[in-house]
N, C-alpha and C. Protein backbone atom coordinates (compact mmCIF):
# COMPACT_ATOMS: atom_id res chain seq x y z
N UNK A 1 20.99 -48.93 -3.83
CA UNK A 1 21.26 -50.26 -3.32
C UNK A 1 20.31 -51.24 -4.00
N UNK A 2 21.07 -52.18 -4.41
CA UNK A 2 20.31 -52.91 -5.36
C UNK A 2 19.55 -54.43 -4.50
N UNK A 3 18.72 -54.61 -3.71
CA UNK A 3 17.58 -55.68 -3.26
C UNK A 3 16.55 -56.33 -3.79
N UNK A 4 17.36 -57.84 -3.57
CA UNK A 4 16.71 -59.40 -4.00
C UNK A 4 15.47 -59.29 -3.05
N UNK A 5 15.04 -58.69 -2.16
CA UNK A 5 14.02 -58.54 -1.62
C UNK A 5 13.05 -57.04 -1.38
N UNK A 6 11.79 -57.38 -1.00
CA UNK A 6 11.37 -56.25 -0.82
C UNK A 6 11.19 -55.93 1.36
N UNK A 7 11.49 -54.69 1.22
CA UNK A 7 11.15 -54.35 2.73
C UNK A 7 10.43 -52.86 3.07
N UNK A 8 10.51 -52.64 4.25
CA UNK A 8 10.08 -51.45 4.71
C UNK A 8 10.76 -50.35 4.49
N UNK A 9 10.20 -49.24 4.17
CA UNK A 9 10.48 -47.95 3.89
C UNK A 9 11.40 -47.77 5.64
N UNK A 10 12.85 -46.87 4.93
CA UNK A 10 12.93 -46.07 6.73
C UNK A 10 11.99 -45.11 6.92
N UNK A 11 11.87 -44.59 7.82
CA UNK A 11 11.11 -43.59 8.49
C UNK A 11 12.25 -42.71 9.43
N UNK A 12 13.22 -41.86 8.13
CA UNK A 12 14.16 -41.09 9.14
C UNK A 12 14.18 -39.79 8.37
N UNK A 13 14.33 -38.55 9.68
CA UNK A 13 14.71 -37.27 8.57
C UNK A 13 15.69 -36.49 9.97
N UNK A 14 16.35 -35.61 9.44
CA UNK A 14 17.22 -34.86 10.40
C UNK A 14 17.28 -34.89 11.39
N UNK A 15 17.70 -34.68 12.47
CA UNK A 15 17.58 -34.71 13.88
C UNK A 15 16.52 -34.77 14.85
N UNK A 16 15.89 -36.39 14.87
CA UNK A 16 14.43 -36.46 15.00
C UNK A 16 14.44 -36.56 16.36
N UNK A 17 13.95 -36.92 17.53
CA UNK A 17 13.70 -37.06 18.59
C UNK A 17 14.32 -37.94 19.19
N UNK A 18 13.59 -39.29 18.33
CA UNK A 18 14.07 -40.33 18.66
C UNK A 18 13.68 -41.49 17.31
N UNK A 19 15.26 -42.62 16.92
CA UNK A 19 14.48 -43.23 16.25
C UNK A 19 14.81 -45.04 16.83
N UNK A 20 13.58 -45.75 16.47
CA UNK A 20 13.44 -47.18 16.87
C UNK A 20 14.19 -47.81 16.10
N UNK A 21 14.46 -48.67 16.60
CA UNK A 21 15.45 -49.32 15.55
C UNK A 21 15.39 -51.03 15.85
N UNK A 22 14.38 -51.65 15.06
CA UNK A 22 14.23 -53.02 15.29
C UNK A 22 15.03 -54.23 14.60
N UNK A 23 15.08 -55.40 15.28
CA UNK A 23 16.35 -56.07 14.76
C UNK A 23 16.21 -56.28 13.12
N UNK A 24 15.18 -56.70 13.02
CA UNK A 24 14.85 -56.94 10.93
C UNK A 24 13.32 -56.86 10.93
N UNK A 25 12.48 -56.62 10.13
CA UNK A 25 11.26 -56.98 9.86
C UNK A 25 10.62 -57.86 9.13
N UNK A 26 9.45 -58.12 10.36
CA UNK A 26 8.77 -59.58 9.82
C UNK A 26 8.37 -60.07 8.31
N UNK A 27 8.50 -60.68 7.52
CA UNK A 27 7.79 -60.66 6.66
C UNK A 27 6.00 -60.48 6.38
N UNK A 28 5.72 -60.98 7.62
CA UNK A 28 4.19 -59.90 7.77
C UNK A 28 4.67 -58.83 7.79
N UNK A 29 5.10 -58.03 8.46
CA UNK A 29 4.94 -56.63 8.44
C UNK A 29 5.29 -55.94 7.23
N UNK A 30 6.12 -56.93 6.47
CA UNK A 30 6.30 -55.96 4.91
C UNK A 30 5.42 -55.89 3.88
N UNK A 31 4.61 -56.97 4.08
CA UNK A 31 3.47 -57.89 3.23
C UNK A 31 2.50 -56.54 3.71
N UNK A 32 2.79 -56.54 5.04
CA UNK A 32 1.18 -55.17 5.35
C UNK A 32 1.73 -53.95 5.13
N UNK A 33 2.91 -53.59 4.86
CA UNK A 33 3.65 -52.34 4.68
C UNK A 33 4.12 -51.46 5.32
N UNK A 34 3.77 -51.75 7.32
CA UNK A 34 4.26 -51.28 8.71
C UNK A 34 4.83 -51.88 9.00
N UNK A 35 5.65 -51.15 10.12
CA UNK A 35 6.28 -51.72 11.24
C UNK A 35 5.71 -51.92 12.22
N UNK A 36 6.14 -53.55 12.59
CA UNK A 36 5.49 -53.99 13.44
C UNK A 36 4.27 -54.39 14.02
N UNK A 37 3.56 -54.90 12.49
CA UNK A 37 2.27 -55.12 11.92
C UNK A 37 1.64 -56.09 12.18
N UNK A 38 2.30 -57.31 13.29
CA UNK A 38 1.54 -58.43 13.72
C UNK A 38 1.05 -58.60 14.71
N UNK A 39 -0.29 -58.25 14.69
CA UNK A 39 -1.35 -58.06 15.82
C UNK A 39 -1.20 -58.81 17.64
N UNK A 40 0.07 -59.65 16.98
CA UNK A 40 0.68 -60.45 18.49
C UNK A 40 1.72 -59.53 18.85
N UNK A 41 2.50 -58.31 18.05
CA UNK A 41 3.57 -58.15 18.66
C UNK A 41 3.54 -56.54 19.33
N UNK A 42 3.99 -56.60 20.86
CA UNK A 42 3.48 -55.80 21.89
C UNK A 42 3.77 -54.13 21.30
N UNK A 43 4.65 -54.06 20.36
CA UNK A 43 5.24 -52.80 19.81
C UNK A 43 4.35 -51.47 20.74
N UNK A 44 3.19 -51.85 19.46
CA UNK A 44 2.53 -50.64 19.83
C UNK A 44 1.83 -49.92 20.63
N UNK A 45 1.46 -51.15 21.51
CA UNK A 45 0.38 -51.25 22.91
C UNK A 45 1.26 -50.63 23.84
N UNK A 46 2.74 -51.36 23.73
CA UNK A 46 3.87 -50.52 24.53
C UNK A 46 3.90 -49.19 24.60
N UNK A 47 4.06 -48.69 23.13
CA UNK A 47 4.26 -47.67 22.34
C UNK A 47 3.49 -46.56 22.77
N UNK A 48 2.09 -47.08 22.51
CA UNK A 48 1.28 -45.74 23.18
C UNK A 48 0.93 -45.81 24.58
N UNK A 49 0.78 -46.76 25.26
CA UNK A 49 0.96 -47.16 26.90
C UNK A 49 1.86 -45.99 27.39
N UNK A 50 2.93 -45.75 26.34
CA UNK A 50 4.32 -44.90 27.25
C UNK A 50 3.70 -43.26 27.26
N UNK A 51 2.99 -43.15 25.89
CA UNK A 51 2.54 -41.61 25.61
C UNK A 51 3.86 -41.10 25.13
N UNK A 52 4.68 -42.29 24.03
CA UNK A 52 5.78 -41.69 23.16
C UNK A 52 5.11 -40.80 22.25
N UNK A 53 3.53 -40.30 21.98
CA UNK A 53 3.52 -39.71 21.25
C UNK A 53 2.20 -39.02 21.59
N UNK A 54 1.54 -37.62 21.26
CA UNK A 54 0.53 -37.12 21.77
C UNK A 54 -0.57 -38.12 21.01
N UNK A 55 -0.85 -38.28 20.34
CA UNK A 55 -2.23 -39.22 20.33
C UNK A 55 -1.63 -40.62 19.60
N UNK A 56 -2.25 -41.99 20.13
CA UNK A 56 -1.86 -42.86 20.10
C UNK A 56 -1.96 -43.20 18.34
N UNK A 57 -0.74 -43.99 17.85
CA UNK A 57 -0.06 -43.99 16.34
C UNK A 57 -0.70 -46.24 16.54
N UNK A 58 -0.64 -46.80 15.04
CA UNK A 58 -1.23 -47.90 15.02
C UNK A 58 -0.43 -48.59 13.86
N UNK A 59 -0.10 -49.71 13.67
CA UNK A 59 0.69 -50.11 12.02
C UNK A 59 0.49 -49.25 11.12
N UNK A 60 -0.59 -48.72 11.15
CA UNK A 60 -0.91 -48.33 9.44
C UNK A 60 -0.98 -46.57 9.34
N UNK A 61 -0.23 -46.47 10.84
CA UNK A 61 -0.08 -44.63 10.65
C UNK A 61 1.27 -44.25 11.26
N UNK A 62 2.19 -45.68 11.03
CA UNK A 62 3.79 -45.52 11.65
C UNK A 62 4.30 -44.62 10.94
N UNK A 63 4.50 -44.02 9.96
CA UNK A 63 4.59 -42.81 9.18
C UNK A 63 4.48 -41.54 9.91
N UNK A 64 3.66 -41.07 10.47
CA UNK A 64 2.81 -40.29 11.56
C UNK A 64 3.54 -40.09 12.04
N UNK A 65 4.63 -40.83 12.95
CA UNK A 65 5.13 -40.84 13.86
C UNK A 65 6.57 -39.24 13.33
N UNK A 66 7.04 -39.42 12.16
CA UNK A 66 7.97 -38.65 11.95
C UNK A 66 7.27 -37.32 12.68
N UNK A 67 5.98 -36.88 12.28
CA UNK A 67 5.53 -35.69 12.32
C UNK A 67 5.46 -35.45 13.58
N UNK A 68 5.94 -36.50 14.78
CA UNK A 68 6.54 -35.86 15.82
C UNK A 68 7.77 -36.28 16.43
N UNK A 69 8.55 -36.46 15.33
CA UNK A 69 9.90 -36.88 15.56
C UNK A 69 10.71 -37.97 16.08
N UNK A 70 9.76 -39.07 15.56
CA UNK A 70 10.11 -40.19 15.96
C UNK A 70 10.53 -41.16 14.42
N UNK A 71 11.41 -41.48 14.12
CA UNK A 71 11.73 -42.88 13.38
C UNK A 71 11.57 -43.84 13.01
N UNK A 72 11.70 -44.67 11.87
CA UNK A 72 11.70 -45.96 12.06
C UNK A 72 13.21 -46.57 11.17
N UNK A 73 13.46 -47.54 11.76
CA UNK A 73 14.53 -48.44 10.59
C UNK A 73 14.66 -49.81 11.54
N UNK A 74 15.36 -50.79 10.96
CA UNK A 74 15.84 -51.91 11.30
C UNK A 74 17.08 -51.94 11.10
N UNK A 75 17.85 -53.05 12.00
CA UNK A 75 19.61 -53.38 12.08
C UNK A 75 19.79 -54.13 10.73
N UNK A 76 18.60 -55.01 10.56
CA UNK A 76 19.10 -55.49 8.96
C UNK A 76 17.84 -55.50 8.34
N UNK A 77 17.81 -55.19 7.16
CA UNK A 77 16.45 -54.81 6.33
C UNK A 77 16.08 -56.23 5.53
N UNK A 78 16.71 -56.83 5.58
CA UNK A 78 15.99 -58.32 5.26
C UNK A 78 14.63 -58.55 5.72
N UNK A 79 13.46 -58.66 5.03
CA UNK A 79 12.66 -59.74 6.02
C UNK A 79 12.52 -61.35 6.26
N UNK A 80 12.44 -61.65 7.80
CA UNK A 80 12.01 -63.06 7.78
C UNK A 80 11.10 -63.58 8.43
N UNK A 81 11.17 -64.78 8.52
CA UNK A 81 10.02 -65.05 9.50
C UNK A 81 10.78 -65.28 10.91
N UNK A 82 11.72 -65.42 11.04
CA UNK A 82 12.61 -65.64 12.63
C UNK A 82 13.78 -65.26 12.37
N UNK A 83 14.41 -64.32 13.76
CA UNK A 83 15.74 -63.68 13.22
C UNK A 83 16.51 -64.92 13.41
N UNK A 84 16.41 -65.70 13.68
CA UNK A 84 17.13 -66.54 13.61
C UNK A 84 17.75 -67.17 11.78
N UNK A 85 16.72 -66.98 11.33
CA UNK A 85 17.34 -66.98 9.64
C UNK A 85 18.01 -66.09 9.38
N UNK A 86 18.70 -65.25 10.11
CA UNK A 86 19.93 -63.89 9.90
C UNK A 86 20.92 -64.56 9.84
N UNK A 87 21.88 -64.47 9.53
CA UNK A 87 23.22 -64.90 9.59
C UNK A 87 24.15 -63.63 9.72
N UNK A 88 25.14 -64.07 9.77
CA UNK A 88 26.70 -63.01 10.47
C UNK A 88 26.41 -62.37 8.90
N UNK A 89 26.54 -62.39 7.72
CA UNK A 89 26.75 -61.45 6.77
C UNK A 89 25.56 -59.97 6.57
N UNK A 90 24.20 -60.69 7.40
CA UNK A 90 23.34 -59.77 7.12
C UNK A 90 23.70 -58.81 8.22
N UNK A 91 24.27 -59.32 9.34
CA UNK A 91 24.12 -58.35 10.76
C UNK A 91 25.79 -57.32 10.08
N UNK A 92 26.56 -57.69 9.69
CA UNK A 92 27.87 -57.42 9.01
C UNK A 92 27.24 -55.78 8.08
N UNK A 93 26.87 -56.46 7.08
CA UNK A 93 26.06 -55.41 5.92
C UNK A 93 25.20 -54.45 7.05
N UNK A 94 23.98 -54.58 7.45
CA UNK A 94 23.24 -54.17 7.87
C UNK A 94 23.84 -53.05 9.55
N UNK A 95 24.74 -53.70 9.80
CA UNK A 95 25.40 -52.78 11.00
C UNK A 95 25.96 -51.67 10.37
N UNK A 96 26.56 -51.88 9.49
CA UNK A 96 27.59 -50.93 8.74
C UNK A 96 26.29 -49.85 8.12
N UNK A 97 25.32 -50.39 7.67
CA UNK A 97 24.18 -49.55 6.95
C UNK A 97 23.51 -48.83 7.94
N UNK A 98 23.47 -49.04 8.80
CA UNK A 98 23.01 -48.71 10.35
C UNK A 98 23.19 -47.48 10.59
N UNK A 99 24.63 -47.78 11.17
CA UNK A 99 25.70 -46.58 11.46
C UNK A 99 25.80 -45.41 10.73
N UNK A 100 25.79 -45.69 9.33
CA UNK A 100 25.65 -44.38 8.46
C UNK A 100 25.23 -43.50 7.95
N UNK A 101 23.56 -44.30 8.28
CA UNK A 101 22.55 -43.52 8.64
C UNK A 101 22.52 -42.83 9.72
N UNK A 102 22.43 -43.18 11.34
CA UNK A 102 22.48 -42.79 12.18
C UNK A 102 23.73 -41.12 12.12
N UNK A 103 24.72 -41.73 11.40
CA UNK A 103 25.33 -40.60 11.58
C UNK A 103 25.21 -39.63 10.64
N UNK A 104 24.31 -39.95 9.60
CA UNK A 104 23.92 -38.67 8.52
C UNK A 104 22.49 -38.24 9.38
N UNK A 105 21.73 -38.56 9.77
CA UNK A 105 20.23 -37.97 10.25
C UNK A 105 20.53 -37.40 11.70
N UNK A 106 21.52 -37.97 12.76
CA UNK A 106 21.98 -37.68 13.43
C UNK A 106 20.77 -37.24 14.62
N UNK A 107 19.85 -38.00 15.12
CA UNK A 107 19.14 -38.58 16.20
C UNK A 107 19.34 -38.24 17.45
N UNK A 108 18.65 -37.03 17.94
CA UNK A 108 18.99 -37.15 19.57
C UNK A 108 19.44 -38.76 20.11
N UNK A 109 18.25 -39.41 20.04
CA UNK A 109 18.41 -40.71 20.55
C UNK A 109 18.10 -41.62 19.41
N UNK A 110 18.63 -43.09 19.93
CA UNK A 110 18.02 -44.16 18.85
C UNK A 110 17.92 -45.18 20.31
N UNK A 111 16.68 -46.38 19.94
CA UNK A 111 16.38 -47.13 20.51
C UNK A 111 16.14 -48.45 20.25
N UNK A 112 17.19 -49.11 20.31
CA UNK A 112 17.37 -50.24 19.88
C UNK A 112 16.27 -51.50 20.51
N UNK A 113 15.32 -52.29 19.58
CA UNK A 113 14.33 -53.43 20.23
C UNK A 113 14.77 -54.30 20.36
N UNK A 114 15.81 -54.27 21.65
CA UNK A 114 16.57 -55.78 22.23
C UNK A 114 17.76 -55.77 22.60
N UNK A 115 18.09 -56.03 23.31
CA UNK A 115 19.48 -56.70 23.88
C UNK A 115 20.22 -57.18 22.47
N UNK A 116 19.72 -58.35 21.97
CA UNK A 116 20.48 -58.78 20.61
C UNK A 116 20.78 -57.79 19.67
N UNK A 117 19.82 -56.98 19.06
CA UNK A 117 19.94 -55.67 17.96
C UNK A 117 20.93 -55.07 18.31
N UNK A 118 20.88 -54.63 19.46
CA UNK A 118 22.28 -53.51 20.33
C UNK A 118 23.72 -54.53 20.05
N UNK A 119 23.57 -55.66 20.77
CA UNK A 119 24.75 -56.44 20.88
C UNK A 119 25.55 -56.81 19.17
N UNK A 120 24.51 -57.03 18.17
CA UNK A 120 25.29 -57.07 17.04
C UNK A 120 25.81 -56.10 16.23
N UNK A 121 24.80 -54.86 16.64
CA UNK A 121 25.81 -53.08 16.16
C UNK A 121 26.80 -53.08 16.52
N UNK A 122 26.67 -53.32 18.30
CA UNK A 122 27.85 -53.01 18.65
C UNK A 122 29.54 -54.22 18.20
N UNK A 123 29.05 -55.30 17.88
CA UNK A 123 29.89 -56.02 17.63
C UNK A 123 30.40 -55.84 16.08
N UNK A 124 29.62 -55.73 15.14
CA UNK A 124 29.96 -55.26 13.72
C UNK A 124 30.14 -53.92 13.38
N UNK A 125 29.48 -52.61 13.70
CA UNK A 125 29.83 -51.82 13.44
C UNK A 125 30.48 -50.81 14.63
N UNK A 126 31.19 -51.37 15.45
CA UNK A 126 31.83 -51.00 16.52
C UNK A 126 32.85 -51.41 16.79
N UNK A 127 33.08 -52.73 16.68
CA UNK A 127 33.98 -53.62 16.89
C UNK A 127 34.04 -53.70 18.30
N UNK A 128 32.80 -54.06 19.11
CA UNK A 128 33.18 -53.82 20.68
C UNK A 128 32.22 -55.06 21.30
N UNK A 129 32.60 -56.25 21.48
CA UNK A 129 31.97 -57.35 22.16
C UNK A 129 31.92 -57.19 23.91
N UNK A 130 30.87 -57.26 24.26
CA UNK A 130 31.02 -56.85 25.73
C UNK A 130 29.16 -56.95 25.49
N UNK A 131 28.87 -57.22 27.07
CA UNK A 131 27.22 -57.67 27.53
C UNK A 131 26.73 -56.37 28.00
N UNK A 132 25.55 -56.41 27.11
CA UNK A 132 25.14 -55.29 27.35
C UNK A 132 23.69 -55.24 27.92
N UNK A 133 22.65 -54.54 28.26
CA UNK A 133 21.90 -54.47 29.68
C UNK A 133 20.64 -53.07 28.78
N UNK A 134 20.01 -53.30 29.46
CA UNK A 134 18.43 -52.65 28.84
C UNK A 134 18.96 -51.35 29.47
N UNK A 135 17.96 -50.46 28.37
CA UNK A 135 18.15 -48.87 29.68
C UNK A 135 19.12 -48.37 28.86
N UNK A 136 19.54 -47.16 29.62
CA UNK A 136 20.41 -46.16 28.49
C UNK A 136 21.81 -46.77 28.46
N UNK A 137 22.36 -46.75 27.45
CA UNK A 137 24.06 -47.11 27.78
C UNK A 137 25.00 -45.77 27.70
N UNK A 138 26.29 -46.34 27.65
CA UNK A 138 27.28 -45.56 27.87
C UNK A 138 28.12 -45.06 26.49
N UNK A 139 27.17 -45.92 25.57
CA UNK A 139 28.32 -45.75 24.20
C UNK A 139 27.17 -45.25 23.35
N UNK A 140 27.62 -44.33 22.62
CA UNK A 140 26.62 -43.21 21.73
C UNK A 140 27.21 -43.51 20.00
N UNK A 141 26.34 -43.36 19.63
CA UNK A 141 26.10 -43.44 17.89
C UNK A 141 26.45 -41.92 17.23
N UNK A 142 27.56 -41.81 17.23
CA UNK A 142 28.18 -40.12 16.90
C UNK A 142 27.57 -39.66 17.98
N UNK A 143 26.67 -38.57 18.06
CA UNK A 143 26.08 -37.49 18.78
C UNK A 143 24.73 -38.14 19.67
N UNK A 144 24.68 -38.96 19.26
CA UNK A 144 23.24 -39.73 19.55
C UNK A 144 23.36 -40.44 21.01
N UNK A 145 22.41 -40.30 22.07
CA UNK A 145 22.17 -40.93 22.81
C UNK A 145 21.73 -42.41 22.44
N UNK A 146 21.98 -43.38 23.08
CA UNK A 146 21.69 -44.61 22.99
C UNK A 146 20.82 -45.38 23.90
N UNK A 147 19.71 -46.29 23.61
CA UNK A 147 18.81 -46.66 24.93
C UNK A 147 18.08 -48.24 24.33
N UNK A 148 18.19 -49.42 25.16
CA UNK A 148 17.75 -50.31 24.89
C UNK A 148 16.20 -50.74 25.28
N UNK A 149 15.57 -50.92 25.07
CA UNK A 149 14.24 -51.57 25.41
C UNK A 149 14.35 -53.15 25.19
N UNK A 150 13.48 -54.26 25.90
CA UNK A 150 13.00 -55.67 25.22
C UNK A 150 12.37 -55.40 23.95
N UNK A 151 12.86 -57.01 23.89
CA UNK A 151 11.94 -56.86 22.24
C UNK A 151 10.57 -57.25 22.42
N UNK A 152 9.92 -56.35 21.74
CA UNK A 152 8.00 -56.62 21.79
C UNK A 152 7.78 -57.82 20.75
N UNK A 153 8.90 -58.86 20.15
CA UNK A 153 7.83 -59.80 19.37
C UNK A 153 7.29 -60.66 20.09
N UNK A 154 6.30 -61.14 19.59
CA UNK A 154 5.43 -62.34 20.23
C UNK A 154 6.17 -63.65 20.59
N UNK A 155 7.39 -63.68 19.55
CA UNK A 155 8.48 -64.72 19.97
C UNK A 155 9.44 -63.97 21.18
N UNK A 156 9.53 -62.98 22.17
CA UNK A 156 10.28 -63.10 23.27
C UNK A 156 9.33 -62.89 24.39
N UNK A 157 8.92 -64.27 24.87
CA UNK A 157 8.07 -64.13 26.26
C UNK A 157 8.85 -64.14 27.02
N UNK A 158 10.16 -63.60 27.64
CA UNK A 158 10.42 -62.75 28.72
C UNK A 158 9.94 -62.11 29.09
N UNK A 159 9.53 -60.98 28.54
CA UNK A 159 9.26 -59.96 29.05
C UNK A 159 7.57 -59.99 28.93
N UNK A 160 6.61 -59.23 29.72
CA UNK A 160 5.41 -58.97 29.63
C UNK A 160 5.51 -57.71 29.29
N UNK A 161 4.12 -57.25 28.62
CA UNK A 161 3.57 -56.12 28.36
C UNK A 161 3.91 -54.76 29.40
N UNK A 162 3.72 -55.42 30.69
CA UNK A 162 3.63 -54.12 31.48
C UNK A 162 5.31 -54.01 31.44
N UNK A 163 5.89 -54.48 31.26
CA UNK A 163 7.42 -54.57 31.65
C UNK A 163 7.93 -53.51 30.59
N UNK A 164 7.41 -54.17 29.03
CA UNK A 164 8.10 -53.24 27.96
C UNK A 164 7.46 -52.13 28.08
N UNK A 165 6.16 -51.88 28.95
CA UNK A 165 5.86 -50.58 28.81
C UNK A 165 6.27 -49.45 29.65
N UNK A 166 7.25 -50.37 30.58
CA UNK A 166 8.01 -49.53 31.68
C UNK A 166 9.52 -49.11 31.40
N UNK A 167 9.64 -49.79 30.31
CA UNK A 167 10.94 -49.25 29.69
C UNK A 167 10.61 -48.52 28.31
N UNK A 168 10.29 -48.50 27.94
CA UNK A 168 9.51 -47.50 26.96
C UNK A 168 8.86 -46.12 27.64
N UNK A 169 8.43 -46.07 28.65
CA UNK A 169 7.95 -44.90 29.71
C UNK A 169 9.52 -44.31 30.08
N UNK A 170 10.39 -45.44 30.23
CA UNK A 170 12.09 -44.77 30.88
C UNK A 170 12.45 -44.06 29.52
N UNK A 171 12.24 -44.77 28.37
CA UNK A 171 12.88 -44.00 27.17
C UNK A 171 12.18 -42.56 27.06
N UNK A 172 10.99 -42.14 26.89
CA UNK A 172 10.06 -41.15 26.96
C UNK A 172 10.85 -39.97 28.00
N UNK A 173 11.07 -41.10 29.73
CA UNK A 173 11.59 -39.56 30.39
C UNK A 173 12.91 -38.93 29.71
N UNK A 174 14.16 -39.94 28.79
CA UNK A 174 15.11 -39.73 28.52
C UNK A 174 15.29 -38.44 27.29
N UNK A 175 13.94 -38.80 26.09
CA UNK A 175 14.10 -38.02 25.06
C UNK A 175 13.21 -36.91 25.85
N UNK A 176 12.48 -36.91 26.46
CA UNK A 176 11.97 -35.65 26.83
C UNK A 176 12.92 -34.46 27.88
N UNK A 177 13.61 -35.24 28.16
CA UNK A 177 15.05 -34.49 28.96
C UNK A 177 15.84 -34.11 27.59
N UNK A 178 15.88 -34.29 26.76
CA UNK A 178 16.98 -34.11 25.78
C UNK A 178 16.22 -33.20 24.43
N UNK A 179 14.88 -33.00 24.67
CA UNK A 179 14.18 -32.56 23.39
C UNK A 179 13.97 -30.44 23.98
């Protein structure tokens, strides 16, 4: 695939545990070479708060994470500085790129960071518009369980810290039922 830009490596291999799946990445975070690399955004505090992983993982050891079966990718591999600079062709491309992964690595679970991320898979590479709700859903990615969390950027103050770390703790009981 030939890219006018540079981005983040995935972080996927065979039937991993579980993989994250964030809406695009920041252009900080590509500049630092992690996911989810801006010291404002709750990712990781969430992340290890939940004990998704036996010893707590940091930007610069998201890699790590495979070695206990956890993932990384984004819905569209563009980086920006606000998803709001996405447009319908990147979520279009990037859903479709999504999906085909998901169904070659084939993921107990995947965990989508947001309500929005979920809602534009499901609208481009699903073809299924309908409101969708945090927590596990009902519609699976081939074989794959499906589960939403808030998004940890520093741009969605909805949610607080303790909140994403209580749905991130729900994802944990889900893949650990399924692992």
């Amino acid at each position: 695939m030939n890219l006018n830009y540079q981005t983040l490596p995935d972080y996927l291999a065979p039937n991993l545990r579980v993989v994250m799946i964030g809406i695009n990445p920041s252009i900080y975070s590509v500049e630092c070479g992690h996911y989810y690399a801006n010291p404002r955004n709750r990712f990781w505090k969430a992340f290890n708060s939940a004990n998704l992983t036996a010893n707590p993982l940091f930007p610069e050891t998201d890699h790590q994470a495979l070695k206990e079966g956890i993932g990384f990718t984004d819905l569209v591999k563009r980086p920006t500085r606000s998803m709001s600079e996405l447009r319908a062709p990147d979520y279009i491309k990037g859903s479709m790129l999504l999906k085909n992964k998901l169904l070659h690595y084939n993921p107990r679970t995947v965990c989508f960071s947001g309500l929005t991320a979920f809602a534009y898979y499901l609208r481009y590479a699903e073809g299924i518009q309908e409101k969708v709700h945090l927590g596990p859903q009902t519609q699976r990615i081939g074989k794959s369980l499906v589960f939403v969390a808030p998004n940890p950027s520093p741009a969605n103050a909805s949610f607080s810290l303790e909140t994403i770390t209580r749905w991130y703790s729900d994802l944990k009981k889900l893949i650990d039922v399924t692992t």
